[in-house]
Structure formats: C-alpha cells, structure tokens
PDB file of N, CA and C in Angstrom:
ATOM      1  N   UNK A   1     -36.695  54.959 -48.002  1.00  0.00           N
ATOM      2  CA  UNK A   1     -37.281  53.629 -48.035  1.00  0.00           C
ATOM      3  C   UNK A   1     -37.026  52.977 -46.665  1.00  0.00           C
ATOM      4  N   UNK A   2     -37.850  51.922 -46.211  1.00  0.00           N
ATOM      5  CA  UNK A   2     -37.171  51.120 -45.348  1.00  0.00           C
ATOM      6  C   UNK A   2     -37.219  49.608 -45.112  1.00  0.00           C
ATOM      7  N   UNK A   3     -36.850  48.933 -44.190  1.00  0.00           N
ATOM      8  CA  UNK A   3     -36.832  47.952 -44.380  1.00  0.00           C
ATOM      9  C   UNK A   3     -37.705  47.058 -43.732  1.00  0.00           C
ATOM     10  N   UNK A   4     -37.870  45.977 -43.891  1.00  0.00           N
ATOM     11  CA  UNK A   4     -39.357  44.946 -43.384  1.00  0.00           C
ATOM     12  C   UNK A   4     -38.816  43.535 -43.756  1.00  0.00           C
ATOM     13  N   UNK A   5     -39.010  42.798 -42.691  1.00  0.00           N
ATOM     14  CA  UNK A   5     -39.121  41.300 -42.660  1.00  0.00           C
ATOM     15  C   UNK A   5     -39.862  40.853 -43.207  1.00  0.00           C
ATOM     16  N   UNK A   6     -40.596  40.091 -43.934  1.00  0.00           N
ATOM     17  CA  UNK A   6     -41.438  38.959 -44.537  1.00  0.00           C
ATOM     18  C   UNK A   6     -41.167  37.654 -43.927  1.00  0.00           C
ATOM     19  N   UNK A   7     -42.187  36.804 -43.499  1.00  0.00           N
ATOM     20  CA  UNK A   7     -42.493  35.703 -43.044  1.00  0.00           C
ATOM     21  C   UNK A   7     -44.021  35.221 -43.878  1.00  0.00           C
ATOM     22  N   UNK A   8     -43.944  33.845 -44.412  1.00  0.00           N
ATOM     23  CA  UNK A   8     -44.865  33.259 -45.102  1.00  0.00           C
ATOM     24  C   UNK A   8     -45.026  31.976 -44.486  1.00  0.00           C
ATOM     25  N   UNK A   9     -45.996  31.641 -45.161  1.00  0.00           N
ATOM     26  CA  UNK A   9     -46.510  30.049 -44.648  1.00  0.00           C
ATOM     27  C   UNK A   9     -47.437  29.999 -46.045  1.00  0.00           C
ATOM     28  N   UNK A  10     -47.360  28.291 -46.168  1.00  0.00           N
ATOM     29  CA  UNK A  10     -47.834  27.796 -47.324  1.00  0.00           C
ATOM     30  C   UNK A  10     -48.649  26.755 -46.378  1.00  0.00           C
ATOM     31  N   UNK A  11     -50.146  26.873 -46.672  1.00  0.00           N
ATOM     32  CA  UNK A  11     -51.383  26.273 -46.195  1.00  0.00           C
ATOM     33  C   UNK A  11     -50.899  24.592 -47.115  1.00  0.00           C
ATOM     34  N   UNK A  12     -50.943  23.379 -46.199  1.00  0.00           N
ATOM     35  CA  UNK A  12     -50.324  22.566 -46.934  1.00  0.00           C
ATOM     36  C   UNK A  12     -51.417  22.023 -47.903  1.00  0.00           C
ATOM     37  N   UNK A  13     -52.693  22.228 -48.012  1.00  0.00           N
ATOM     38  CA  UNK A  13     -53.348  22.240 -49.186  1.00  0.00           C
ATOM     39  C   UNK A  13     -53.190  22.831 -50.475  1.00  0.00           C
ATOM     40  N   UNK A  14     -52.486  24.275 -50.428  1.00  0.00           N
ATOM     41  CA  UNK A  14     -52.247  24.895 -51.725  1.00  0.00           C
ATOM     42  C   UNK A  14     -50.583  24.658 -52.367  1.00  0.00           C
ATOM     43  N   UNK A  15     -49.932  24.235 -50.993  1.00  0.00           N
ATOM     44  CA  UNK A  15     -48.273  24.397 -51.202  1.00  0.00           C
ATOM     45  C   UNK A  15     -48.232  23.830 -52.586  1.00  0.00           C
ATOM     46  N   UNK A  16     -48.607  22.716 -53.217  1.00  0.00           N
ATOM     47  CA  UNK A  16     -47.948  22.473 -54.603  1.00  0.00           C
ATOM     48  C   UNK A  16     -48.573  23.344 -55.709  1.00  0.00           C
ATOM     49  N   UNK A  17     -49.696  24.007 -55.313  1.00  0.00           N
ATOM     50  CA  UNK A  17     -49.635  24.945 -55.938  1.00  0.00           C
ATOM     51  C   UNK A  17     -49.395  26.212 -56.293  1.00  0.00           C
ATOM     52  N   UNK A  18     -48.930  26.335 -55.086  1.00  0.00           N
ATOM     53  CA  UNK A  18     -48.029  27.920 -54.628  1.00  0.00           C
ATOM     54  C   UNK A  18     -46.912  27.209 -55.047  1.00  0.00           C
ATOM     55  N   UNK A  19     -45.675  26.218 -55.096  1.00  0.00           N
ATOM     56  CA  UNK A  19     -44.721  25.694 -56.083  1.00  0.00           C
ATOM     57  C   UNK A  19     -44.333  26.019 -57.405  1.00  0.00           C
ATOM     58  N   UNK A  20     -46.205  25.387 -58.280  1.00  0.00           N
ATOM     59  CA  UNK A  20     -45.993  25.492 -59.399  1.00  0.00           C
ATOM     60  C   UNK A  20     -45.931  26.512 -59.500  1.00  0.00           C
ATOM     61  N   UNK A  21     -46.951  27.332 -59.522  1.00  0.00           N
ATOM     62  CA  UNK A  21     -46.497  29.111 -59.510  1.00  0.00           C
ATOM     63  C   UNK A  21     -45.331  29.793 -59.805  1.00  0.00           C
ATOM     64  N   UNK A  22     -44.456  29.570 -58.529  1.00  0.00           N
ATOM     65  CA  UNK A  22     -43.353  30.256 -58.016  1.00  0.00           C
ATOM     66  C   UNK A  22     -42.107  29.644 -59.318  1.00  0.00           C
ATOM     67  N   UNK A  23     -42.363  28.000 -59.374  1.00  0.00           N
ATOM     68  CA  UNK A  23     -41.156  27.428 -60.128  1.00  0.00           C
ATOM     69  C   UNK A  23     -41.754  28.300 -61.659  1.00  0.00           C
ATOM     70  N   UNK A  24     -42.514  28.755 -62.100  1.00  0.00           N
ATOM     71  CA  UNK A  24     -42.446  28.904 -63.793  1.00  0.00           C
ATOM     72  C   UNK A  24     -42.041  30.206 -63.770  1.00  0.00           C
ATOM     73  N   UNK A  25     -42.150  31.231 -62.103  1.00  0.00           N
ATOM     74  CA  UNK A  25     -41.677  32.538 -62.603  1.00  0.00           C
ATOM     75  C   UNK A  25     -40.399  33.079 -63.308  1.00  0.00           C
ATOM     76  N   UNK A  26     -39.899  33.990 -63.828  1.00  0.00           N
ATOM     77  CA  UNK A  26     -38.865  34.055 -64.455  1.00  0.00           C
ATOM     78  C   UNK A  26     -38.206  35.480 -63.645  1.00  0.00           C
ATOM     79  N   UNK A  27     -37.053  36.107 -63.503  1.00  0.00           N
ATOM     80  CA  UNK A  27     -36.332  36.951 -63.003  1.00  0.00           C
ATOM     81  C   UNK A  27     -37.092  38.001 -63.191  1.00  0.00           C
ATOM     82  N   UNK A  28     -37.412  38.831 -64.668  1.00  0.00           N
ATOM     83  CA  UNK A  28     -38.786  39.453 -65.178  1.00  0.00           C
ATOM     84  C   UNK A  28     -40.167  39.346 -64.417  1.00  0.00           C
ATOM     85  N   UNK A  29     -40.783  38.154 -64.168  1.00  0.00           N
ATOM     86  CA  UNK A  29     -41.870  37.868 -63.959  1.00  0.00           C
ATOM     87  C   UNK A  29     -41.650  38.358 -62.221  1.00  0.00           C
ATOM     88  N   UNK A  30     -40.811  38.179 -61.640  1.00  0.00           N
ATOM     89  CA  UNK A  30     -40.434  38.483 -59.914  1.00  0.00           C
ATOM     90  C   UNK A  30     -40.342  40.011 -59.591  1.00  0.00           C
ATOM     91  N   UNK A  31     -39.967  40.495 -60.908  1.00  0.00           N
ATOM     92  CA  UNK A  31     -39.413  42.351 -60.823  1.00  0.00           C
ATOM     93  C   UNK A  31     -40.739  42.762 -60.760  1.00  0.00           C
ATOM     94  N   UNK A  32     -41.251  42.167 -61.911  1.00  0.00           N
ATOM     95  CA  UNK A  32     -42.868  43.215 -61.795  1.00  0.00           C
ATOM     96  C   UNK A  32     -43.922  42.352 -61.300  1.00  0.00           C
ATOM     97  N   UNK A  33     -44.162  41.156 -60.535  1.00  0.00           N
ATOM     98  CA  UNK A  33     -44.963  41.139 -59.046  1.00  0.00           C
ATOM     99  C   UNK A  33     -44.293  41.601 -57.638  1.00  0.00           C
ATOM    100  N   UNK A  34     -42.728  41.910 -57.573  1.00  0.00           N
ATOM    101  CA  UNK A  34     -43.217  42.876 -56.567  1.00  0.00           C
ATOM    102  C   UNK A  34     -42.915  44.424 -56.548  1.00  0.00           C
ATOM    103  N   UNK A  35     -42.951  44.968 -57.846  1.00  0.00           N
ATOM    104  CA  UNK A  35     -43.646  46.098 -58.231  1.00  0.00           C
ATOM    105  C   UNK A  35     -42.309  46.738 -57.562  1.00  0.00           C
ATOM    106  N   UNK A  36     -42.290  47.989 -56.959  1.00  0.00           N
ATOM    107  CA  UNK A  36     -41.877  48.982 -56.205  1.00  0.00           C
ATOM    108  C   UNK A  36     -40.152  48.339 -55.360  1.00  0.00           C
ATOM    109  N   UNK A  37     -40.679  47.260 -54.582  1.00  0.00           N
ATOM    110  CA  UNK A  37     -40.006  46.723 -53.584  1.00  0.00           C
ATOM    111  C   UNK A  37     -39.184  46.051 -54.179  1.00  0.00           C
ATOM    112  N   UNK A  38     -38.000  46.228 -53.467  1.00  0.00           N
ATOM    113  CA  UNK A  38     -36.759  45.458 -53.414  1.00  0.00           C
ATOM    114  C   UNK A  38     -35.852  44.619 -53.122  1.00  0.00           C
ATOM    115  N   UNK A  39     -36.013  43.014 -53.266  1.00  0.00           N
ATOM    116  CA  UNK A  39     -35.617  41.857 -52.618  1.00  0.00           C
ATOM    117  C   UNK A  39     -34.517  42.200 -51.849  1.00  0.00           C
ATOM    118  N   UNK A  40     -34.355  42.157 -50.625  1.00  0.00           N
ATOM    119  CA  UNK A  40     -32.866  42.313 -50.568  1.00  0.00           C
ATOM    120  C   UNK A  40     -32.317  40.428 -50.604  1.00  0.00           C
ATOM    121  N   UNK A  41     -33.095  39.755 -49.961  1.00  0.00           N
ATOM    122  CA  UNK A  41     -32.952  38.474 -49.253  1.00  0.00           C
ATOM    123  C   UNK A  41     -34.010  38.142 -49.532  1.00  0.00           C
ATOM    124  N   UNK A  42     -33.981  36.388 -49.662  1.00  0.00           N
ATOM    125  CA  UNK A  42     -35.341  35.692 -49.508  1.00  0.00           C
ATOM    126  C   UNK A  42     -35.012  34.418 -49.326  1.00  0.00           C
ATOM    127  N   UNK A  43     -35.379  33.279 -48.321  1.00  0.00           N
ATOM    128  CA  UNK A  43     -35.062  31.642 -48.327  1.00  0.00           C
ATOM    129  C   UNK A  43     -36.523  31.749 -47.993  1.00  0.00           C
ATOM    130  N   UNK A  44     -36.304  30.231 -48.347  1.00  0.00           N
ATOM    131  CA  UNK A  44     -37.422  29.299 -48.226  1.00  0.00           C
ATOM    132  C   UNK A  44     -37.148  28.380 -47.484  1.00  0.00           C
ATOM    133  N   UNK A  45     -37.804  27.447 -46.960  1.00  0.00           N
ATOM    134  CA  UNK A  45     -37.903  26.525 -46.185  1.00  0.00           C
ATOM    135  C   UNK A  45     -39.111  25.522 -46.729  1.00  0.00           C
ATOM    136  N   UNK A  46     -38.900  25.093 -47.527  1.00  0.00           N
ATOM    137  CA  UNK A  46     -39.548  24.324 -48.425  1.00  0.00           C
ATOM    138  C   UNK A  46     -40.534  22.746 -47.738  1.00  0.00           C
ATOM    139  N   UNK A  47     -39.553  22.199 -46.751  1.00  0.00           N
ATOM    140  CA  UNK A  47     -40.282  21.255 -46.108  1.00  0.00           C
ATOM    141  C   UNK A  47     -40.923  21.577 -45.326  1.00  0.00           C
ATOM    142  N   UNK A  48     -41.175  23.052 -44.676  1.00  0.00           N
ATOM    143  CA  UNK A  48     -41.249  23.468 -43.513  1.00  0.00           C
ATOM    144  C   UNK A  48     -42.222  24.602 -44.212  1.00  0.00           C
ATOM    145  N   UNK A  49     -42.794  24.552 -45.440  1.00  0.00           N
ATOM    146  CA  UNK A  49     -43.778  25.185 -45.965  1.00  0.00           C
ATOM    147  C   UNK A  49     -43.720  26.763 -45.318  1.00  0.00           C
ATOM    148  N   UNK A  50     -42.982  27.696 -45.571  1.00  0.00           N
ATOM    149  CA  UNK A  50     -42.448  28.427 -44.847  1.00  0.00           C
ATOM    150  C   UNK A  50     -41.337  28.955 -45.804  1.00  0.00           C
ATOM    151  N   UNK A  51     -41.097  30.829 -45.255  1.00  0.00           N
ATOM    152  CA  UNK A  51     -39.934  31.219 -46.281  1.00  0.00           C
ATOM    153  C   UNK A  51     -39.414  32.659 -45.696  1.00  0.00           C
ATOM    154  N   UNK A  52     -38.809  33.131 -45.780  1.00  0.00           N
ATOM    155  CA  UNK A  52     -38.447  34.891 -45.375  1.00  0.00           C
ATOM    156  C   UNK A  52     -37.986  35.689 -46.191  1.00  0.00           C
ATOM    157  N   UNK A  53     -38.168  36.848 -46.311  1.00  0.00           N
ATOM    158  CA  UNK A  53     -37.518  37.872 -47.213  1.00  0.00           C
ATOM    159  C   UNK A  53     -37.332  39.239 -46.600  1.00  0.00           C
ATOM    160  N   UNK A  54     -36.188  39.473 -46.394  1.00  0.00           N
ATOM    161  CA  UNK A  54     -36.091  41.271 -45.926  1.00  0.00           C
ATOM    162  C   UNK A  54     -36.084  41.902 -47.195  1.00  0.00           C
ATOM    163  N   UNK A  55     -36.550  42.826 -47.334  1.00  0.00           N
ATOM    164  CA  UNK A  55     -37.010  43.955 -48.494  1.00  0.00           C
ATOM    165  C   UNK A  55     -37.244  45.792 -48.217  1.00  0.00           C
ATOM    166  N   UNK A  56     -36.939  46.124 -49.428  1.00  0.00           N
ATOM    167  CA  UNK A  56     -36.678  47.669 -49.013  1.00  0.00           C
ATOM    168  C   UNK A  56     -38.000  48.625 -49.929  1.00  0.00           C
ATOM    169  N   UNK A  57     -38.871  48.945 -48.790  1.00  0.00           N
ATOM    170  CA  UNK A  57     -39.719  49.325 -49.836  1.00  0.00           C
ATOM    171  C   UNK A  57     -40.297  50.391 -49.521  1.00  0.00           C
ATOM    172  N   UNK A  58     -40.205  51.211 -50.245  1.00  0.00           N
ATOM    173  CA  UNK A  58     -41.095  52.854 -50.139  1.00  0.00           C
ATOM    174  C   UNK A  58     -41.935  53.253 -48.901  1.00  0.00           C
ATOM    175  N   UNK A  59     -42.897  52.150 -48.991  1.00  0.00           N
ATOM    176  CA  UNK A  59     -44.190  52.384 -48.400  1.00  0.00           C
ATOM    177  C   UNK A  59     -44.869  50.790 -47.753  1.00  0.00           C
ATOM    178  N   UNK A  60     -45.267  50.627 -46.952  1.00  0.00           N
ATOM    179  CA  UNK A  60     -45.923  49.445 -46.239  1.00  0.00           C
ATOM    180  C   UNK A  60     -46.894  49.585 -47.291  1.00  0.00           C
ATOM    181  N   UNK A  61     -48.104  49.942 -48.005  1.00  0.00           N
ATOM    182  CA  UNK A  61     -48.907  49.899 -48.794  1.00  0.00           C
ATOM    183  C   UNK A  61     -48.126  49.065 -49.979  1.00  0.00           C
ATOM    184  N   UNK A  62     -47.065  49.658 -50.467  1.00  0.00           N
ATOM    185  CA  UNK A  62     -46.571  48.918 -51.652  1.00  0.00           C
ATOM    186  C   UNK A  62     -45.610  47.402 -51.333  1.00  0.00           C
ATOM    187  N   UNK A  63     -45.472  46.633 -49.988  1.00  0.00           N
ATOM    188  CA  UNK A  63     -45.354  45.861 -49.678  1.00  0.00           C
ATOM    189  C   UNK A  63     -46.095  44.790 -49.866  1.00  0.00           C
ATOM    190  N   UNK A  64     -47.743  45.946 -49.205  1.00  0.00           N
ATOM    191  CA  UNK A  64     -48.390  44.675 -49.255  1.00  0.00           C
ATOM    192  C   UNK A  64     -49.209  44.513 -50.058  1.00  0.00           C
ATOM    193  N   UNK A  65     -49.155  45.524 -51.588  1.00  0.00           N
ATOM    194  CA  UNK A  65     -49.791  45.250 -52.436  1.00  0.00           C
ATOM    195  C   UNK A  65     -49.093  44.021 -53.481  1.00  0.00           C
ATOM    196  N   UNK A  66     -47.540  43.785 -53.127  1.00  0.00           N
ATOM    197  CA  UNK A  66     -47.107  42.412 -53.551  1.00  0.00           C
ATOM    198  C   UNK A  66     -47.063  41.191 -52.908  1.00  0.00           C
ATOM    199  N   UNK A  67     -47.552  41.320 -51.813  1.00  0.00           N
ATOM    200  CA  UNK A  67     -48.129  40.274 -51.172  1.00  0.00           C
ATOM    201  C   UNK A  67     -49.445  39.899 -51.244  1.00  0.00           C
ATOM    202  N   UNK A  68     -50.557  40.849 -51.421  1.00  0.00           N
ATOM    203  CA  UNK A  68     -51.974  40.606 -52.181  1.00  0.00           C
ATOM    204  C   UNK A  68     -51.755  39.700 -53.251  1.00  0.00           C
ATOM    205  N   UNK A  69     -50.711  39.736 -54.224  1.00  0.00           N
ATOM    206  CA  UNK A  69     -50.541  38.494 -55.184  1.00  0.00           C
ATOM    207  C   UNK A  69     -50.833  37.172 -54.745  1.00  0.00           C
ATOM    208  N   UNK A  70     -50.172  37.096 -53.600  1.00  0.00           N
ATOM    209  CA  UNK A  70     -49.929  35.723 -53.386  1.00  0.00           C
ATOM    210  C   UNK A  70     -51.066  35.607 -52.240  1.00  0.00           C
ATOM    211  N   UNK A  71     -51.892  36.260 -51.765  1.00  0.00           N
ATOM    212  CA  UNK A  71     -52.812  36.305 -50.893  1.00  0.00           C
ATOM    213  C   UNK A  71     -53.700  35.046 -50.942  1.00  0.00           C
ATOM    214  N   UNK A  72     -53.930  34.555 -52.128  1.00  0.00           N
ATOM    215  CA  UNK A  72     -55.061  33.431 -52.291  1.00  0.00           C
ATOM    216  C   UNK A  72     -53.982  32.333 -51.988  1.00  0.00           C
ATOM    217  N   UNK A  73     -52.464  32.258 -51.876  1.00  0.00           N
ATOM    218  CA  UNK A  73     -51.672  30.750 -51.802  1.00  0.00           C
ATOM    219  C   UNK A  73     -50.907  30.690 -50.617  1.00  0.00           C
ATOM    220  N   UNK A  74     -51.006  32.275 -49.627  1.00  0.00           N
ATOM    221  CA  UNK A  74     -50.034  32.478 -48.583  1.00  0.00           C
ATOM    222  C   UNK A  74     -50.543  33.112 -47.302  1.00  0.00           C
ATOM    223  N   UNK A  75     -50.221  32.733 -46.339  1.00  0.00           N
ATOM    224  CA  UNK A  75     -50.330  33.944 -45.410  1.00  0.00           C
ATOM    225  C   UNK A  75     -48.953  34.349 -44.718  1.00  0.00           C
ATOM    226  N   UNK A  76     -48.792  35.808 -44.475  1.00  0.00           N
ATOM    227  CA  UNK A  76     -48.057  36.252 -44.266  1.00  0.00           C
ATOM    228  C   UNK A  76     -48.001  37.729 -43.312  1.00  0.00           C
ATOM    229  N   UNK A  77     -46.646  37.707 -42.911  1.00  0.00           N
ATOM    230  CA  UNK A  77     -46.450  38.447 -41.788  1.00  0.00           C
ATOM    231  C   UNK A  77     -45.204  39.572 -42.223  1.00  0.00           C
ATOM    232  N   UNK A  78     -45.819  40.782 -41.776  1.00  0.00           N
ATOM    233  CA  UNK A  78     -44.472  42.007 -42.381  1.00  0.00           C
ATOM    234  C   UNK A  78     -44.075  42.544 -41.040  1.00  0.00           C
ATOM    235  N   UNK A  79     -42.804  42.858 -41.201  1.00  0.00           N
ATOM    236  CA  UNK A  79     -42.092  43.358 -39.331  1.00  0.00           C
ATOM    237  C   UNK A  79     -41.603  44.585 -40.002  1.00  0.00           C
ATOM    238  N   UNK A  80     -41.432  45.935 -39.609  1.00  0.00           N
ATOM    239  CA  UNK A  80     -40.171  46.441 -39.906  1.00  0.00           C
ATOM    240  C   UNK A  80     -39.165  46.449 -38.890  1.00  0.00           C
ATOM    241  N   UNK A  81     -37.800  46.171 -40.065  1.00  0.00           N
ATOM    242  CA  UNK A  81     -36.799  46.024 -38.946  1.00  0.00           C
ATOM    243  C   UNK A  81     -35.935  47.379 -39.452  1.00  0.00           C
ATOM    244  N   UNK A  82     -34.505  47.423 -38.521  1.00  0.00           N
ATOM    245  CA  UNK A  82     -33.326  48.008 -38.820  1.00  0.00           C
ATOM    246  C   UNK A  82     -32.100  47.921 -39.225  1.00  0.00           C
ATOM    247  N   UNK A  83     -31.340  47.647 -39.857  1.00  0.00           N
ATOM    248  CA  UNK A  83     -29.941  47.406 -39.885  1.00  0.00           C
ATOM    249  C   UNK A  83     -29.335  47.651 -38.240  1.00  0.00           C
ATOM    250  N   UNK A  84     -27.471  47.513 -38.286  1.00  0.00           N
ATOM    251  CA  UNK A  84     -26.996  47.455 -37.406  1.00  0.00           C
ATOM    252  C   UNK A  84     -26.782  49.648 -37.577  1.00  0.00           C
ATOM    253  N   UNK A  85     -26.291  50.169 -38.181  1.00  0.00           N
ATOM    254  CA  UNK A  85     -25.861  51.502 -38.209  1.00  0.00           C
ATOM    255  C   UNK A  85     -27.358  52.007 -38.014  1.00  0.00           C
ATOM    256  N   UNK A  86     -28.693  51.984 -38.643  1.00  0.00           N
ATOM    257  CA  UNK A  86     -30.012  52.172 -38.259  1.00  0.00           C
ATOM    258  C   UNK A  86     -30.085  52.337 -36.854  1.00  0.00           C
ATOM    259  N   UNK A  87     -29.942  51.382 -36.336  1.00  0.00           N
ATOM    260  CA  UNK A  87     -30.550  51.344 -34.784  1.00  0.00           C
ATOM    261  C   UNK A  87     -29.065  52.158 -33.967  1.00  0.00           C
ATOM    262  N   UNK A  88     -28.131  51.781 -34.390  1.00  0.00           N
ATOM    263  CA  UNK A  88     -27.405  52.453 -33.506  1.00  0.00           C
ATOM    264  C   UNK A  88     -27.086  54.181 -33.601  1.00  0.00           C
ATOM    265  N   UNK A  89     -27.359  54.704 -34.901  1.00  0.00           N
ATOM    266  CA  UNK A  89     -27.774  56.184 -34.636  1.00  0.00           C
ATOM    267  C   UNK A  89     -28.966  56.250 -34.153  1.00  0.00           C
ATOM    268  N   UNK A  90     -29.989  55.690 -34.018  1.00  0.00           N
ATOM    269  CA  UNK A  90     -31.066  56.039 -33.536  1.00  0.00           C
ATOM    270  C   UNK A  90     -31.007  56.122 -32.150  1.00  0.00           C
ATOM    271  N   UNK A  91     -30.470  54.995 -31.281  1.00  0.00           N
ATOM    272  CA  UNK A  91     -30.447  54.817 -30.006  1.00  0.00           C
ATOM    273  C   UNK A  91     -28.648  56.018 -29.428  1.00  0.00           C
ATOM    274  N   UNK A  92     -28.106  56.491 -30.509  1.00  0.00           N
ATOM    275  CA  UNK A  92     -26.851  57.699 -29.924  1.00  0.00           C
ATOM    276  C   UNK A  92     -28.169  59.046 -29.734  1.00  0.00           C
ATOM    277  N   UNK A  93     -28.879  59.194 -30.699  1.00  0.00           N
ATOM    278  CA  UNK A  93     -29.452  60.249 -30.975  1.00  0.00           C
ATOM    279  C   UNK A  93     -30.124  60.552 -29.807  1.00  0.00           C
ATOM    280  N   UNK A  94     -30.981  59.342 -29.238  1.00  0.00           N
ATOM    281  CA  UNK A  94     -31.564  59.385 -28.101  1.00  0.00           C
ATOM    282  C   UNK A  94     -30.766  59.745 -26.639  1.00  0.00           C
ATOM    283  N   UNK A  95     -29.767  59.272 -26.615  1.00  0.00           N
ATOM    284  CA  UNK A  95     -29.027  59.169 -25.441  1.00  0.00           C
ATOM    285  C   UNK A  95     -28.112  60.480 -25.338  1.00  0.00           C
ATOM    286  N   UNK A  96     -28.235  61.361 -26.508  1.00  0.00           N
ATOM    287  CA  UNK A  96     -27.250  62.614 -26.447  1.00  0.00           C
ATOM    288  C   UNK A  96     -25.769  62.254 -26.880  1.00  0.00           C
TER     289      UNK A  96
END
C-alpha cells in the first residue's frame, strides 16, 4: 500500500452542505465511503473551508474512487508522500 496526502476545499456555496453531510455520517457510514483506504489522519479547517487527510491505500484508483463521493461538494488534491524510514531507505539505497 502507500501513502497520499489529501487536500480539500469546500466551494463556499456548498460548504453547509458538505457539513450537513459529513455531521450525520456515522463511524460505519466513513468505513464504507472510503471503501479500501485507510484514514490514517484527517483535520479540518472548518473556517478556512479546507481539510487534510494522509491515507494508506492500495491503489490511486481506489483513492479516488472515495473521493468521487464527495466530487459534487469538494475539490481536491492527492500527493503521494513518504514516511521518515520510507525516504530514508530509499535515498541509502541510492547512494550505496
């Protein structure tokens, strides 16, 4: 699996309704919209219509097929990143 940043933005026309949404989901209701993937982290920034989540997920396809959910209330941005032990075998490996 690996890992990926999430960055969102809430269009301030839909934000109270990307709210209501989000406030009625239940722990259940969060497992199976994002399917596959695995929260590791997530804040919000609520005044700032805005939020992040690092997540561990199989496949970039199955990322962003839980972000297609929210596609009509969000736009959003996926990075992959690395941990600290990630990058630093990667960059020994390189260097011999």
């Amino acid at each position: 699996m690996a890992l990926y940043m999430i960055h969102w933005k809430l269009p301030r026309d839909r934000k109270m309704e990307a709210f209501g949404n989000f406030s009625q989901m239940t722990v259940a209701d969060d497992e199976a919209d994002s399917g596959s993937v695995q929260q590791i982290g997530r804040w919000h920034d609520a005044a700032g219509e805005q939020g992040w989540a690092i997540c561990d997920s199989p496949t970039v396809t199955d990322l962003q097929a839980w972000l297609f959910n929210w596609g009509d209330l969000i736009s959003s941005t996926i990075t992959p990143v690395q941990d600290d032990a990630e990058l630093r075998s990667m960059i020994n490996s390189k260097q011999g």
